[in-house]
Protein backbone atom coordinates (compact mmCIF):
# COMPACT_ATOMS: atom_id res chain seq x y z
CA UNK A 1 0.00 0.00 0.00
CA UNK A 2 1.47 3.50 -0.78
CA UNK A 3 0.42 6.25 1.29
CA UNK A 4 1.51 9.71 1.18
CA UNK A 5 3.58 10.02 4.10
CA UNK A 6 3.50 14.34 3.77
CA UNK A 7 -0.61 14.46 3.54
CA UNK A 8 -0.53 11.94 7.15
CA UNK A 9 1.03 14.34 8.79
CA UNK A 10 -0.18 17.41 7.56
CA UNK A 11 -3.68 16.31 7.85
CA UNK A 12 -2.60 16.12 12.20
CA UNK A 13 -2.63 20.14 12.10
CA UNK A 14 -6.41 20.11 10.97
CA UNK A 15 -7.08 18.17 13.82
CA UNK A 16 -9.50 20.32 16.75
CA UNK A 17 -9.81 17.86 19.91
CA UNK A 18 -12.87 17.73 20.97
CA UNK A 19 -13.15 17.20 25.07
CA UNK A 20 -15.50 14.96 26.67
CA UNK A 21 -18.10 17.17 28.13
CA UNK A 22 -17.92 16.87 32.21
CA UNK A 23 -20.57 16.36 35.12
CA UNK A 24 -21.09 18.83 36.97
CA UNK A 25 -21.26 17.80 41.09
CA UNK A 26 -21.42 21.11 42.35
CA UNK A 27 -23.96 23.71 41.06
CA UNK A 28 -22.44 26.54 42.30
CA UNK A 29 -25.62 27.91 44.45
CA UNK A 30 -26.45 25.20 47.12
CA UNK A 31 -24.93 21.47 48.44
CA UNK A 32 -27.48 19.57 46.94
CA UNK A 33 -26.27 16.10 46.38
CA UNK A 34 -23.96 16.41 49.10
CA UNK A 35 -23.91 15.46 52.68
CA UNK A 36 -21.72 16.84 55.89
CA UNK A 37 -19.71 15.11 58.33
CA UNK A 38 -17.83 16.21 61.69
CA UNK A 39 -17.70 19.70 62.87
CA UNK A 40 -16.94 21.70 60.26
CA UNK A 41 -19.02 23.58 57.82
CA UNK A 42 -18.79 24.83 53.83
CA UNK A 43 -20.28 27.30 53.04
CA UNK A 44 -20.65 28.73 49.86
CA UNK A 45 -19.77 32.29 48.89
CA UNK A 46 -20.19 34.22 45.32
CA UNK A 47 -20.55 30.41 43.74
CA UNK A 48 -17.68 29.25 45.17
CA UNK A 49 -17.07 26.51 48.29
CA UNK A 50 -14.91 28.05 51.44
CA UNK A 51 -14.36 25.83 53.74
CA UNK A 52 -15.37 26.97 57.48
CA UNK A 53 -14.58 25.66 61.21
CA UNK A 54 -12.81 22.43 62.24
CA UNK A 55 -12.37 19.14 60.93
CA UNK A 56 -14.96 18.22 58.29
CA UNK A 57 -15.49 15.79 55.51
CA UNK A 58 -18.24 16.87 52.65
CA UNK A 59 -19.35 14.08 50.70
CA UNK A 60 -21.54 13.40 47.13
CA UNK A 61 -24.02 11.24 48.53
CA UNK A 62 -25.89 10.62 44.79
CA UNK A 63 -23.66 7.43 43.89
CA UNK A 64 -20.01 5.66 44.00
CA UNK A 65 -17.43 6.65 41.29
CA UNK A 66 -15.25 4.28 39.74
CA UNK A 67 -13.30 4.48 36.40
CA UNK A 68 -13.88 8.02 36.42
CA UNK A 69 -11.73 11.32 36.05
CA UNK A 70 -12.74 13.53 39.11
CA UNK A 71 -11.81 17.24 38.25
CA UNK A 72 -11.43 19.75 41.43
CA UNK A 73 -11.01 23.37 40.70
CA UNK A 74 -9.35 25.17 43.78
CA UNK A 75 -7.06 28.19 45.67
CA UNK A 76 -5.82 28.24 48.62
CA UNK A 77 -5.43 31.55 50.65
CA UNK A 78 -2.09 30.82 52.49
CA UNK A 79 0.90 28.58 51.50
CA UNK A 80 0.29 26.10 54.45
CA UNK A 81 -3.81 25.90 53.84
CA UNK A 82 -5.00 22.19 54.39
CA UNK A 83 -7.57 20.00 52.76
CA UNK A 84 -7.83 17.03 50.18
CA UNK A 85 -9.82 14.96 48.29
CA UNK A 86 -11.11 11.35 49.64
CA UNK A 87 -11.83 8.56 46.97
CA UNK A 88 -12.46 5.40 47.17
CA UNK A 89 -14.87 5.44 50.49
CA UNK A 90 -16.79 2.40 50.36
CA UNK A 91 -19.22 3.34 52.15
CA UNK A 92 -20.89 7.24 53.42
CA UNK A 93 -18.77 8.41 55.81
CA UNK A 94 -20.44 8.79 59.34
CA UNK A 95 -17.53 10.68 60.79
CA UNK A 96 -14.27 12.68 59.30
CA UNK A 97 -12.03 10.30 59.75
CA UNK A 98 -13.77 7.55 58.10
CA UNK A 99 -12.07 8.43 54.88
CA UNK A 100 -8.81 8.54 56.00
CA UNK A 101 -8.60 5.27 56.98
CA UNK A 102 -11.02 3.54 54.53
CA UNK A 103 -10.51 5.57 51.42
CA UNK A 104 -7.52 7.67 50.17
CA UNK A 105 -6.70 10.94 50.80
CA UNK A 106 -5.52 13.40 47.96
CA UNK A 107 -3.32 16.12 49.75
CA UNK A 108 -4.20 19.53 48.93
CA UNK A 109 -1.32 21.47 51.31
CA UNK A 110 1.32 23.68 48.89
CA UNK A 111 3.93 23.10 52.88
CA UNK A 112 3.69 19.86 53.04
CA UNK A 113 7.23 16.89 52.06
CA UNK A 114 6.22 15.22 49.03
CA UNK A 115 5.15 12.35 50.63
CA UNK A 116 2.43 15.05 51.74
CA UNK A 117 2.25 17.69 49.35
CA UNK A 118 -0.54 18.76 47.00
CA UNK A 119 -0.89 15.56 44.76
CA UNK A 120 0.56 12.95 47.25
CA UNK A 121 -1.87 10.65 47.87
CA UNK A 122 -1.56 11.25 52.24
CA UNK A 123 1.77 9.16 53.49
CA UNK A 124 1.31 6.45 50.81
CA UNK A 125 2.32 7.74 47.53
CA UNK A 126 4.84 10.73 46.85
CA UNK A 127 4.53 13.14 44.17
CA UNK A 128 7.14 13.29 41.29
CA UNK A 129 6.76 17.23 41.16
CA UNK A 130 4.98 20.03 42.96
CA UNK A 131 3.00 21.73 40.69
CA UNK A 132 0.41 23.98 42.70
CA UNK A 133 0.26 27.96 42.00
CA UNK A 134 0.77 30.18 45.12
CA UNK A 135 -2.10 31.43 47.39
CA UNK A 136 -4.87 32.88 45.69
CA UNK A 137 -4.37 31.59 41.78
CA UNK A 138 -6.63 28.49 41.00
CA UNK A 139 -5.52 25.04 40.53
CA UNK A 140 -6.62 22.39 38.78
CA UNK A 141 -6.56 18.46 39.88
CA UNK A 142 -7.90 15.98 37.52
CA UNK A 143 -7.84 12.48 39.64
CA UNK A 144 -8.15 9.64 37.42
CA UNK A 145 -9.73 6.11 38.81
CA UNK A 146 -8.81 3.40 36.30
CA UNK A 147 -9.42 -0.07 38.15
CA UNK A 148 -7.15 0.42 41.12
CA UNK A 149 -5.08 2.78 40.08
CA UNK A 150 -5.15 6.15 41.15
CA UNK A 151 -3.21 8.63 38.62
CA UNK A 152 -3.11 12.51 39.54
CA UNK A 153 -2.99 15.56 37.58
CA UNK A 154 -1.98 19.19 38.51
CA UNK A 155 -2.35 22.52 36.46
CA UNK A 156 -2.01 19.74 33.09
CA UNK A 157 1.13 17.79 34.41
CA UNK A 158 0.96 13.81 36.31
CA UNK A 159 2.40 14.43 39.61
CA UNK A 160 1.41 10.93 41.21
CA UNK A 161 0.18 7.27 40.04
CA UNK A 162 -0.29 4.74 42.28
CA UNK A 163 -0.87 1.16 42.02
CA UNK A 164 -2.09 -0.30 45.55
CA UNK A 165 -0.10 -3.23 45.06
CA UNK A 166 2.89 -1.60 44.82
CA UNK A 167 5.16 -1.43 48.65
CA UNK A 168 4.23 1.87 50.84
CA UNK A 169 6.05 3.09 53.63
CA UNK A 170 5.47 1.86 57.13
CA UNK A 171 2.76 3.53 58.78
CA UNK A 172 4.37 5.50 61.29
CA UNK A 173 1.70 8.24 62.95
CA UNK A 174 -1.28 7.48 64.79
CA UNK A 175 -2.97 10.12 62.21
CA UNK A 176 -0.98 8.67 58.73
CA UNK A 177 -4.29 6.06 57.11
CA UNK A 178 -4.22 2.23 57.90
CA UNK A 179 -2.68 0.68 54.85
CA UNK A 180 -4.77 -2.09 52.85
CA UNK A 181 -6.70 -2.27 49.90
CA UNK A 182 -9.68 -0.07 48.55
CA UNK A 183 -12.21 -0.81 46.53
CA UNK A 184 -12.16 0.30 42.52
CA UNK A 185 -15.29 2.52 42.92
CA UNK A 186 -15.98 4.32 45.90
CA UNK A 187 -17.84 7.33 47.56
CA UNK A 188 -15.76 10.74 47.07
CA UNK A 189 -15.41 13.77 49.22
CA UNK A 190 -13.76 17.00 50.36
CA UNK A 191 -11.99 18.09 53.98
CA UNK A 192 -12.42 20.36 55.62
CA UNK A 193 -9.17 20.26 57.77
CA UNK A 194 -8.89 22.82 60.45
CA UNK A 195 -10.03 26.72 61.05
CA UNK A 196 -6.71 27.72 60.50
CA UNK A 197 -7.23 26.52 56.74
CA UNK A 198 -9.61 28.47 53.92
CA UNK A 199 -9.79 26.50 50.53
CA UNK A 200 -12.39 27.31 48.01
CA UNK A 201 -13.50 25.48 45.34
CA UNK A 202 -14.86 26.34 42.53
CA UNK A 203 -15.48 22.94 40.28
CA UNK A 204 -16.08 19.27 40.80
CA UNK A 205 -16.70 17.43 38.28
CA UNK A 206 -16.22 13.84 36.89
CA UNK A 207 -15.81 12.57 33.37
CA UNK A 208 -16.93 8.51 32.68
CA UNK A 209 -14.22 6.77 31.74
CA UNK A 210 -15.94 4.51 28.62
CA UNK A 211 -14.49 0.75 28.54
CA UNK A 212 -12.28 -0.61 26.27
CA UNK A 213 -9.03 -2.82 26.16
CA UNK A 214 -5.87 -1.09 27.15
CA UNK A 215 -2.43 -2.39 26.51
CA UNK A 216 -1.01 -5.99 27.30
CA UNK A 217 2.41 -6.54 28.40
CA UNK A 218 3.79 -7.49 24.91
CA UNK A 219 2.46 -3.97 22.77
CA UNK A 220 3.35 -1.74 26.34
CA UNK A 221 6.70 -3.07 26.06
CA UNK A 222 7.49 -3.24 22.34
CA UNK A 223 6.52 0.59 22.26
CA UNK A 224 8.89 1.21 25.27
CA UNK A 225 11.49 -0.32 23.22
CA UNK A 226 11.17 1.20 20.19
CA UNK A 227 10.88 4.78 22.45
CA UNK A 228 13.71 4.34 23.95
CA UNK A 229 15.97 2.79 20.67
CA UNK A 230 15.21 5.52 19.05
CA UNK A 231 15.75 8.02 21.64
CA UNK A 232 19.44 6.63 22.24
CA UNK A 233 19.83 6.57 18.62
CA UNK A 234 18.72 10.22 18.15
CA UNK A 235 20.83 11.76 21.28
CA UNK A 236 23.99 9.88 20.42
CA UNK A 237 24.17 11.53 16.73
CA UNK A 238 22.89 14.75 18.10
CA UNK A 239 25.42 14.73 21.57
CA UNK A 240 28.41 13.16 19.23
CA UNK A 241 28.42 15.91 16.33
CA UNK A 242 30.77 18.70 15.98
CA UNK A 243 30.04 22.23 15.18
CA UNK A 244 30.57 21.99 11.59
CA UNK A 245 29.51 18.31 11.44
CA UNK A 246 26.20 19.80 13.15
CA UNK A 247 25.57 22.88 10.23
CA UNK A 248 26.89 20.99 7.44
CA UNK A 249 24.19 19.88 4.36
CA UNK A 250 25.14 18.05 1.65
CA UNK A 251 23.69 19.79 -1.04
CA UNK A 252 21.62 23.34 -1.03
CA UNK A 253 17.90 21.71 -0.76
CA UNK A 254 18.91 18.59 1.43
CA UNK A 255 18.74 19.32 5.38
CA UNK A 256 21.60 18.86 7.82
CA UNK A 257 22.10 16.74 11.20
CA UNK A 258 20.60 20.17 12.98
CA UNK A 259 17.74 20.61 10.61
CA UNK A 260 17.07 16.80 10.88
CA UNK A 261 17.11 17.11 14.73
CA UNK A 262 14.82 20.15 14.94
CA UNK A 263 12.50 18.93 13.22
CA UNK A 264 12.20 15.53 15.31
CA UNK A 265 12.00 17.37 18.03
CA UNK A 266 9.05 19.78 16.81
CA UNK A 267 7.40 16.20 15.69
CA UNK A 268 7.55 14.67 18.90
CA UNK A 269 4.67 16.73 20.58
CA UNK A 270 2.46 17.26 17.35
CA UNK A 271 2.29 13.18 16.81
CA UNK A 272 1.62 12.91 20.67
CA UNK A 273 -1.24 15.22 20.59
CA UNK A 274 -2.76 14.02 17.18
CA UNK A 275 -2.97 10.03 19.06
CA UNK A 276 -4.02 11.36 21.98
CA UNK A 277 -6.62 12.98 20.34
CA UNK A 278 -8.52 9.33 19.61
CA UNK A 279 -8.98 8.96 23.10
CA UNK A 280 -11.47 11.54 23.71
CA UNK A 281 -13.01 11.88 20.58
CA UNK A 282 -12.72 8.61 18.62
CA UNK A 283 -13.54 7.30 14.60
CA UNK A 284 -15.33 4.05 14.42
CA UNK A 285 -13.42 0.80 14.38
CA UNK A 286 -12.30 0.24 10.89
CA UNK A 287 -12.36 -3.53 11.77
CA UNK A 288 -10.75 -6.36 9.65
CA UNK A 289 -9.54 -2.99 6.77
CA UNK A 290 -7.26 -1.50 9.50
CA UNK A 291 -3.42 -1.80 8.84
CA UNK A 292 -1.47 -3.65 10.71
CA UNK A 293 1.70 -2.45 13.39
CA UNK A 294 3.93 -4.04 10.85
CA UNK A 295 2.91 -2.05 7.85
CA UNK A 296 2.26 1.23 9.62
CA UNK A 297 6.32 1.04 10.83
CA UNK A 298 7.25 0.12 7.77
CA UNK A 299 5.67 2.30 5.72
CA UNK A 300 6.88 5.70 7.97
CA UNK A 301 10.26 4.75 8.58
CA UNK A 302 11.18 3.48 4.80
CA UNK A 303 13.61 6.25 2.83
CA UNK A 304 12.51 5.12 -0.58
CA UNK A 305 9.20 7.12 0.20
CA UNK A 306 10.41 10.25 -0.45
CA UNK A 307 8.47 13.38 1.08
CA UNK A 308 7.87 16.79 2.23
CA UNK A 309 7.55 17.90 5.75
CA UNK A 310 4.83 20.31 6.28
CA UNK A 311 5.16 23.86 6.79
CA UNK A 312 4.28 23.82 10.66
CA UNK A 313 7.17 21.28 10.96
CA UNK A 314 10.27 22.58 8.96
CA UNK A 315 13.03 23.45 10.52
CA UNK A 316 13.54 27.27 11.36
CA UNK A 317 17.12 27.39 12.47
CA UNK A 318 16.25 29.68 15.35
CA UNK A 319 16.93 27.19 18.20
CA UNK A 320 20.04 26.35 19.25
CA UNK A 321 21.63 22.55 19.74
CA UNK A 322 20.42 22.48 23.53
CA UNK A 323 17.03 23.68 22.95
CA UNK A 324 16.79 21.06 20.55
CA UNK A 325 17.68 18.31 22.25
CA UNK A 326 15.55 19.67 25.27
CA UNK A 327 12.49 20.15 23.22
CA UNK A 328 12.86 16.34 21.94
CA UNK A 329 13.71 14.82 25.18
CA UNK A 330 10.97 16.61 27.27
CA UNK A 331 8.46 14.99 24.84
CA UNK A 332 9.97 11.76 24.59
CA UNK A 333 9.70 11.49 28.53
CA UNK A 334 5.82 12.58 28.49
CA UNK A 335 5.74 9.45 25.77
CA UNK A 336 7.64 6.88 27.11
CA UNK A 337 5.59 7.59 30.19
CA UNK A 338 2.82 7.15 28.95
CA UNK A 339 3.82 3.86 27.57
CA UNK A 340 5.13 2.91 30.88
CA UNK A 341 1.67 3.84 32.52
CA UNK A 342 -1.11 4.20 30.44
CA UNK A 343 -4.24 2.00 31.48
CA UNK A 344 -5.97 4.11 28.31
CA UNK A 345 -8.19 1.86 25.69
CA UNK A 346 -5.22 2.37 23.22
CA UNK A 347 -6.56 -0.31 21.29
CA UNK A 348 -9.92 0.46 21.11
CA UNK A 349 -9.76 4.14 20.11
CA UNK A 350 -9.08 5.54 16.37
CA UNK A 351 -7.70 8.39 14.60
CA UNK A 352 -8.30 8.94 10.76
CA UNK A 353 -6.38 10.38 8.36
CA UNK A 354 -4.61 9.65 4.74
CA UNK A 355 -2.53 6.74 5.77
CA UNK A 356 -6.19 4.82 7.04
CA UNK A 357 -7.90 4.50 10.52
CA UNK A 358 -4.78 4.00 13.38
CA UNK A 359 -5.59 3.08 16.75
CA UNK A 360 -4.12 5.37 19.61
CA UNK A 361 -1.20 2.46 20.18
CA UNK A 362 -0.01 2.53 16.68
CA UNK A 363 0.12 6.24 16.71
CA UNK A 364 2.70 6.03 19.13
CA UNK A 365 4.52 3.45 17.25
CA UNK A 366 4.17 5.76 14.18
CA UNK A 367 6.03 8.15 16.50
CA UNK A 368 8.88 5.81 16.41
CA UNK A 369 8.58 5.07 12.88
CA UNK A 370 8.82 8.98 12.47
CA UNK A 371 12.26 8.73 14.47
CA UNK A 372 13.99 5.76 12.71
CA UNK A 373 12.98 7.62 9.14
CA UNK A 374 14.84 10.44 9.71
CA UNK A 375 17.70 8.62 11.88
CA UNK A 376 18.57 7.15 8.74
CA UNK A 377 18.70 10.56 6.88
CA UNK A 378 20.85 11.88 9.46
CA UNK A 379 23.08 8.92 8.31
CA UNK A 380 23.18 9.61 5.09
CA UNK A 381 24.16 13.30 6.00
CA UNK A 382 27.01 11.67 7.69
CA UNK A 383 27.75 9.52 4.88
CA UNK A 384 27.80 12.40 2.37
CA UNK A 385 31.03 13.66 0.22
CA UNK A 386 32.41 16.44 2.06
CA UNK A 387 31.30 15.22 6.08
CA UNK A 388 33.76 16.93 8.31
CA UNK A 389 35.87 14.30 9.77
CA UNK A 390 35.42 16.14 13.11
């Protein structure tokens, strides 16, 4: 099959994502569908929640979530405000500290180690960042339940997953949660920590996470390979070039190693966001007419193919060799992680455009396909009459 390898990836610019369209919990003007336990109060102020007097927990009363994305819009007032987010509550609360010990706490407290920080989920998983805004700017936290694992979001960046079967630290305070499982669907609340603390929210939501397969061991870890070949591949010819090895182009209209490298590295992100795309706004299943892995690899990463990039994707020759190499590596990370991670329905969600119907997993092996392509022109640069020995 021949495909135009220049319309597949300028057709990814025309792309608009369309977001799945969230529930509201909170309506902004009273607590219906809520319920609250312990001694402290909300109460809500120019449609916003503040939270009021001692230890409380709020809870939605209406129904368990489980394979959900729970979104909580919030600012604190001070850098050492408290409060958090309890999932996983098998039961409605009777008291404030039935969560702790019987759900799982998300930490909202900007002071707190990053075991608990905002993000952490409290003394049982760390985050890998701290991401909230100082006092008084809002934050976002997007909370995703998939099965039992719990992966966190802050102001657009994963600052936590955790998988309940992996080890936890002893418990070691008489106030840190009793460690054990939880269940995979659960009632969800808010605390209300101390009066010291004022925390308003603004948004909770949840999006339905719809079924599907995600990734078995074997396609998680052939992408990670590939990823990861081709990222070592990429750096070493990038980090090993000299300066005039770097500028130097074999002929007026053909591109050189830094030209090459730019424009993997402006790639990188657009692939990324064209798969991701499928997952929240998804063709139907082309069923036994969609290519296979093999061809789709293939197809991107043979030379013989000659193309075009696209205008959004040429190189500029603005950026210099460490901005570059930064540009490709941060997205590389955010992909390989999401290899690593992802319990997404890779396989059951589609993107269209010129080259066929792709699932969301070949995508990202189209990403690497994209890599080795141009890993081999870089080779021929080096292989050209007139390389600088050094």
């Amino acid at each position: 099959m021949k495909v135009s390898y220049t319309g597949a990836l300028f057709a990814l610019g025309a792309l608009t994502v369309l977001a799945a369209e969230p529930e509201q919990l909170f309506n902004g003007r009273d607590l219906t569908g809520w319920r609250m336990t312990g001694p402290g109060r909300f109460e809500i102020k120019n449609g916003l929640l503040e939270t009021v007097g001692g230890m409380g927990l709020l809870y939605y009363e209406g129904r368990k979530f489980g394979d959900t994305t729970i979104r909580v819009v919030f600012k604190t007032t001070g850098q050492r405000d408290n409060s958090g987010i309890y999932i996983r509550m098998p039961d409605p609360p009777t008291d404030p500290w039935y969560g702790v010990h019987n759900g799982f706490e998300v930490q909202i407290d900007g002071a707190g180690d990053e075991w608990h920080s905002t993000g952490a989920i409290y003394s049982l998983s760390k985050v890998s960042k701290r991401m909230q805004k100082p006092a008084g700017e809002w934050n976002t936290m997007e909370i995703r339940l998939q099965g039992p694992v719990t992966t966190i979001s802050l102001n657009g960046e994963v600052v936590n997953t955790f998988d309940p079967g992996a080890s936890v630290p002893e418990r070691k305070q008489w106030f840190e949660p009793v460690r054990g499982p939880r269940p995979d669907s659960g009632y969800i609340g808010i605390q209300n920590h101390d009066n010291r603390s004022t925390v308003y929210f603004k948004e909770i939501s949840v999006i339905a996470s719809e079924p599907g397969p995600g990734l078995t061991s074997t396609d998680r870890s052939k992408l990670m390979s590939y990823l990861h070949a081709t990222r070592k591949q990429y750096l070493d010819i990038v980090n090993g070039a000299s300066a005039a090895q770097w500028s130097f182009k074999p002929a007026p209209e053909k591109w050189s190693l830094a030209e090459v490298a730019e424009h993997l590295a402006m790639s990188e992100g657009f692939l990324a966001g064209f798969a991701m795309s499928g997952l929240k706004n998804s063709v139907p299943d082309p069923g036994a007419s969609k290519i296979t892995d093999e061809a789709i690899t293939k197809m991107i990463a043979d030379r013989s193919q000659k193309a075009t990039a696209p205008e959004p994707l040429k190189p500029s020759g603005k950026l210099s060799r460490e901005q570059i190499v930064a540009r490709f590596e941060q997205a590389r990370a955010r992909n390989i992680q999401w290899a690593e991670r992802t319990g997404d329905p890779a396989r059951a969600r589609f993107v269209k455009g010129p080259m066929g119907t792709l699932d969301v997993y070949q995508m990202f092996l189209m990403i690497g396909a994209h890599t080795e392509r141009h890993l081999a022109q870089m080779r021929e640069v080096q292989s050209s009459s007139g390389y600088p020995a050094k």
